[in-house]
Every structure is written in structure tokens, then in C-alpha cells.
N, C-alpha and C. Protein backbone atom coordinates (compact mmCIF):
# COMPACT_ATOMS: atom_id res chain seq x y z
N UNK A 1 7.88 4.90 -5.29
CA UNK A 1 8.98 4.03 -5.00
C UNK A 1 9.57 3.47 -6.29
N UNK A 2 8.86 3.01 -7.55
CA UNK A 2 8.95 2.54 -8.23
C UNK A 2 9.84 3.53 -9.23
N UNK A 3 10.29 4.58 -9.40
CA UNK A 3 11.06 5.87 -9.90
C UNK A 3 12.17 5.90 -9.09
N UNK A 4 11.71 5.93 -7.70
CA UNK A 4 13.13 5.81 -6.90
C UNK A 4 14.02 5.01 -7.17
N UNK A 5 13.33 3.51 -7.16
CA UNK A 5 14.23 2.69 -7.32
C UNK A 5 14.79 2.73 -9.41
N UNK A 6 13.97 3.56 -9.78
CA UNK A 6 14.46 3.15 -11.48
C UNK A 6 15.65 4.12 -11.71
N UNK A 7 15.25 5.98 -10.96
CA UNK A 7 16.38 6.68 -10.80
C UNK A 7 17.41 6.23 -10.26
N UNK A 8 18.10 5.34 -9.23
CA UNK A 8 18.77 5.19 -8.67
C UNK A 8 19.86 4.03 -9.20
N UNK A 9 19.07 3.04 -9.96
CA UNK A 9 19.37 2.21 -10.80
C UNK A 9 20.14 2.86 -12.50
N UNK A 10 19.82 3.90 -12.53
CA UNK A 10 20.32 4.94 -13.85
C UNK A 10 20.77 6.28 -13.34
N UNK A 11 21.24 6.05 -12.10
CA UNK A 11 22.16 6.91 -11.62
C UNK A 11 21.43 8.49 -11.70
N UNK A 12 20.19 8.98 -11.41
CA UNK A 12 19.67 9.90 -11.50
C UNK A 12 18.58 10.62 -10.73
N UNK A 13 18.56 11.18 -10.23
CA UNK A 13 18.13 12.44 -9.29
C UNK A 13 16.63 11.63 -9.55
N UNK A 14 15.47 11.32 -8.74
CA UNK A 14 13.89 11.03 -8.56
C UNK A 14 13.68 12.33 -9.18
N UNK A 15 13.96 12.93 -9.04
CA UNK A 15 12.74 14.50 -9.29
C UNK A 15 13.63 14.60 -11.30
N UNK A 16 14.10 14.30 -11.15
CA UNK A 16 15.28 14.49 -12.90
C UNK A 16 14.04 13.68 -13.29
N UNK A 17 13.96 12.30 -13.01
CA UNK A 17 13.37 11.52 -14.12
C UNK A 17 11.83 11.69 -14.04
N UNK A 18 11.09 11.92 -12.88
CA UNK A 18 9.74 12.36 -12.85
C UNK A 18 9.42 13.92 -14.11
N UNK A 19 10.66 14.66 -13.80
CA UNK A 19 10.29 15.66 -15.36
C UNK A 19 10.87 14.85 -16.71
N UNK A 20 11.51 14.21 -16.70
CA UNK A 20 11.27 13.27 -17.64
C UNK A 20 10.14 12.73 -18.55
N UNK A 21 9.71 11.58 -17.05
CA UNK A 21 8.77 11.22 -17.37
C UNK A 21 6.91 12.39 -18.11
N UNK A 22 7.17 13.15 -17.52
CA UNK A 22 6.03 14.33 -17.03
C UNK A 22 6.82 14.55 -18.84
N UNK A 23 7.36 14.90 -19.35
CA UNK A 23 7.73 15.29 -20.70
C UNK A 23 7.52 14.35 -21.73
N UNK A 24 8.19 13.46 -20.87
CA UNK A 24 7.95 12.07 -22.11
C UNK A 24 6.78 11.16 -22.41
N UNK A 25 5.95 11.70 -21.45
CA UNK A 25 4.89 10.51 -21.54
C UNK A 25 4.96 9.83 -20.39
N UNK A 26 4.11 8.28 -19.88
CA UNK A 26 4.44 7.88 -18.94
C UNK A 26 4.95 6.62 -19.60
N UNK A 27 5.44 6.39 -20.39
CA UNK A 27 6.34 5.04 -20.99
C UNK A 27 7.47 4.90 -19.99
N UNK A 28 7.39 3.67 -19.41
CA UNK A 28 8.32 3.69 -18.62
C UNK A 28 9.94 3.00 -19.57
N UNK A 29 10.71 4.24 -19.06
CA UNK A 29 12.13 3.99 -19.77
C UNK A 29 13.29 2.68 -19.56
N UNK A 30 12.83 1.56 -19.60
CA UNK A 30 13.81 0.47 -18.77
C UNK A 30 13.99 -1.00 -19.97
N UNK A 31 15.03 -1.13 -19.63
CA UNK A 31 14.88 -1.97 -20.37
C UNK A 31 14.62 -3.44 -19.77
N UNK A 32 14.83 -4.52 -20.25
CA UNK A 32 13.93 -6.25 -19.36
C UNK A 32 15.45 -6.40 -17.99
N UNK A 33 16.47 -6.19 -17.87
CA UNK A 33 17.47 -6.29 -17.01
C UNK A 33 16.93 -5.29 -15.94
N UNK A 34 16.52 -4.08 -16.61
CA UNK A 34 16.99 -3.15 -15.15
C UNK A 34 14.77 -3.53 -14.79
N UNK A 35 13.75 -3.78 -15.27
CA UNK A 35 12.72 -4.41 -15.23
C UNK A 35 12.94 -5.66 -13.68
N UNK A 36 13.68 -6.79 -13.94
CA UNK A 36 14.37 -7.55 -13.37
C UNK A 36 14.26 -6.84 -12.02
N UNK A 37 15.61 -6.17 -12.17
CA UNK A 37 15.78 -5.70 -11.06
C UNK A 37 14.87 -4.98 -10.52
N UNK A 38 14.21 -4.05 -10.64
CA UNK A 38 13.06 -2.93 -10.13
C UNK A 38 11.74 -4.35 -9.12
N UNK A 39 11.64 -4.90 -9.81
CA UNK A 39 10.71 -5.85 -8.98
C UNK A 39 11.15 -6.68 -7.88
N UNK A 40 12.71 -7.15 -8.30
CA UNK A 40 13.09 -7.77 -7.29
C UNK A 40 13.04 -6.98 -6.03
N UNK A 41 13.44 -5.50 -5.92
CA UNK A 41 13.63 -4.86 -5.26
C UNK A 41 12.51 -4.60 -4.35
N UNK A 42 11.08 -4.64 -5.03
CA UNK A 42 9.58 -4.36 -4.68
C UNK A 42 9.39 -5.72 -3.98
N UNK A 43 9.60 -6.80 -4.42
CA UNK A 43 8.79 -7.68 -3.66
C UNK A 43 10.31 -8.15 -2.52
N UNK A 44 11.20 -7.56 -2.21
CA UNK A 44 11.34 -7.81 -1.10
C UNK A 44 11.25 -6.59 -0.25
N UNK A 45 11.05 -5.48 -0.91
CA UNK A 45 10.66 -4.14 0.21
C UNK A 45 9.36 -4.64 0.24
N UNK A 46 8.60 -4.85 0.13
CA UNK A 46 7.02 -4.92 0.09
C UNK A 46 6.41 -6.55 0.64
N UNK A 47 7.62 -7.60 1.00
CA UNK A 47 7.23 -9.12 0.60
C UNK A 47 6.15 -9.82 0.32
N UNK A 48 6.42 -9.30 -1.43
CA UNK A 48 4.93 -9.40 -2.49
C UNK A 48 6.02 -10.53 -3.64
N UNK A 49 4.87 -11.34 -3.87
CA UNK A 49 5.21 -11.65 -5.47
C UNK A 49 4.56 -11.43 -6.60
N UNK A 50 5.27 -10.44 -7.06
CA UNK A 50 4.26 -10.28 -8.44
C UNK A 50 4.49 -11.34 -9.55
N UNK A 51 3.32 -11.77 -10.08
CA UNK A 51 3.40 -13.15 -11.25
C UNK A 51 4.09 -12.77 -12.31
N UNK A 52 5.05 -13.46 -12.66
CA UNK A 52 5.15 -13.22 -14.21
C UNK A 52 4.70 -14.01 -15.53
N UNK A 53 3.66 -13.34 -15.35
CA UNK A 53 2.48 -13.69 -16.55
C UNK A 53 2.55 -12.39 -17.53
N UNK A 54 1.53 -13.01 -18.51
CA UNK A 54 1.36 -11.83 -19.81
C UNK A 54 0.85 -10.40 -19.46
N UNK A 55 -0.07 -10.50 -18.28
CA UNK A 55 -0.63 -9.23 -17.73
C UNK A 55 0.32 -8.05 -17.24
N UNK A 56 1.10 -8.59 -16.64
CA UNK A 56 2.43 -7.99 -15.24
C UNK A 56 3.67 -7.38 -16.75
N UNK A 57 3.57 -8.72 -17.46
CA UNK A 57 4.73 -8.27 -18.77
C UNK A 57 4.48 -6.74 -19.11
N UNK A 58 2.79 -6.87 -19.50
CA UNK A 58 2.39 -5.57 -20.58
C UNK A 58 2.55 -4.71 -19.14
N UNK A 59 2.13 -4.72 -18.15
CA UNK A 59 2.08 -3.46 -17.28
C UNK A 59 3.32 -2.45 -16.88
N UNK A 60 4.69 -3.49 -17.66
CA UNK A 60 5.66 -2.83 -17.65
C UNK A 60 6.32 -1.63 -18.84
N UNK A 61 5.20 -1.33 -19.27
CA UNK A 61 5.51 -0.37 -20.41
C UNK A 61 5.18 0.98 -19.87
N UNK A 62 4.20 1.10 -19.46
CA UNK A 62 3.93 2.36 -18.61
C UNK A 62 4.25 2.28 -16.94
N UNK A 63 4.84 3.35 -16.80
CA UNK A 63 4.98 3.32 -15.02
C UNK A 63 3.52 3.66 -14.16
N UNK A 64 2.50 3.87 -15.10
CA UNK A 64 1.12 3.89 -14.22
C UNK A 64 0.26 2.75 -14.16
N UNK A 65 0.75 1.67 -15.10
CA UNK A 65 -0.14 0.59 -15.36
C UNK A 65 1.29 -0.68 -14.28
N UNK A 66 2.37 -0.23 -14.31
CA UNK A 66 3.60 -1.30 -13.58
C UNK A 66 2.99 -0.70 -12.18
N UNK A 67 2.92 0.37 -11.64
CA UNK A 67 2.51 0.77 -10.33
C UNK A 67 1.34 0.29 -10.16
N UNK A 68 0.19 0.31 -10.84
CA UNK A 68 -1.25 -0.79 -10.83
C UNK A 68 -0.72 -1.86 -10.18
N UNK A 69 0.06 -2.63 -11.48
CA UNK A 69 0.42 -4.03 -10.76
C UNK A 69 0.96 -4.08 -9.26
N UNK A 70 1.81 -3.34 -8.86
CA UNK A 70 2.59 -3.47 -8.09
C UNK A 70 1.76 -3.21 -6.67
N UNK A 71 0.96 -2.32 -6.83
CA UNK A 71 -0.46 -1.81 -5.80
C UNK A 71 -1.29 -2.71 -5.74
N UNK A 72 -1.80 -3.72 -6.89
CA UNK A 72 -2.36 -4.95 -6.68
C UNK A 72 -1.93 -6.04 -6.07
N UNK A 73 -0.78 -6.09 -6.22
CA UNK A 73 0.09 -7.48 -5.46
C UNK A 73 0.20 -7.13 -4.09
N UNK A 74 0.35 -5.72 -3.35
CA UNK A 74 0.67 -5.26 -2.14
C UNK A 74 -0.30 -5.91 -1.67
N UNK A 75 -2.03 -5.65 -2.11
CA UNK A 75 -3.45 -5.20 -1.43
C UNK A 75 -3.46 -6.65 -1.42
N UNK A 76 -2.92 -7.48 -2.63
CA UNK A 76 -3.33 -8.76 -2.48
C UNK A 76 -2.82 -9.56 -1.18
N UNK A 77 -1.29 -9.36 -1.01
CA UNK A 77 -0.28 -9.94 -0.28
C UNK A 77 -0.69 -9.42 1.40
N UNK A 78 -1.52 -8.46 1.20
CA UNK A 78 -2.38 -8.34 2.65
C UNK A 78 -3.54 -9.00 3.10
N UNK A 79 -4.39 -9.59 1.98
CA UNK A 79 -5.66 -9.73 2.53
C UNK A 79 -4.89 -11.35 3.12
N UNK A 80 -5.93 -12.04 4.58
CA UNK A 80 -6.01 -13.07 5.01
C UNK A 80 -6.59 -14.66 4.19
């Protein structure tokens, strides 16, 4: 989801930027605006809040460590 919403936001095909990514490394390509936006988007598809603390900051450099976060806040935003 987290590609969907970053392709779509940079005007580009999911499967374009996954070979991208798959070429480039998994550094995720965004800058702190379109960042912004990508989460806003998650915690109201998902109604999660992810913290913005120092942890959540760094997890936004890679799209496997931002998807961590984002999989943590889900599991969290479920338990009772």
C-alpha cells in the first residue's frame, strides 16, 4: 500500500516504481512533504497513529523499515 500510495502521489505506474525500487535499493525515494502525506493517508485507511518520534523519522528512509513501522502501529491499533 505504502508504493501505491507513493506511485500515485508521483504520478507513476506501482509496478514502474517497485522496479525502481528492486534497482535502486530499498531507499525510499520521497521527500518530508510527500512523507507527510503517505502517512496521513495510512492512518486514515488503516485508523492508526503512527508517533512522530525519532524512531518512525529514521524508518522513513527505507520503504522496508517505514512498512515495519506502519505494520507495527496497525498490530498495535488492534490489540484491546
Amino acid at each position: 500500500m505504502i508504493i501505491d500510495f507513493l506511485a500515485e502521489l508521483q504520478d507513476k505506474d506501482p509496478s514502474e516504481l517497485r522496479a525502481e525500487l528492486s534497482v535502486g535499493g530499498s531507499e525510499l525515494p520521497v521527500d518530508s512533504l510527500l512523507i507527510v502525506e503517505i502517512l496521513t493517508r495510512l492512518e486514515e485507511h488503516f485508523g492508526i497513529s503512527i508517533p512522530a518520534d525519532a524512531e518512525a523519522a529514521r524508518s522513513t528512509r527505507s520503504v522496508r523499515a517505514f512498512s515495519r513501522t506502519v505494520l507495527d502501529s496497525i498490530i498495535e491499533g488492534q490489540q484491546p
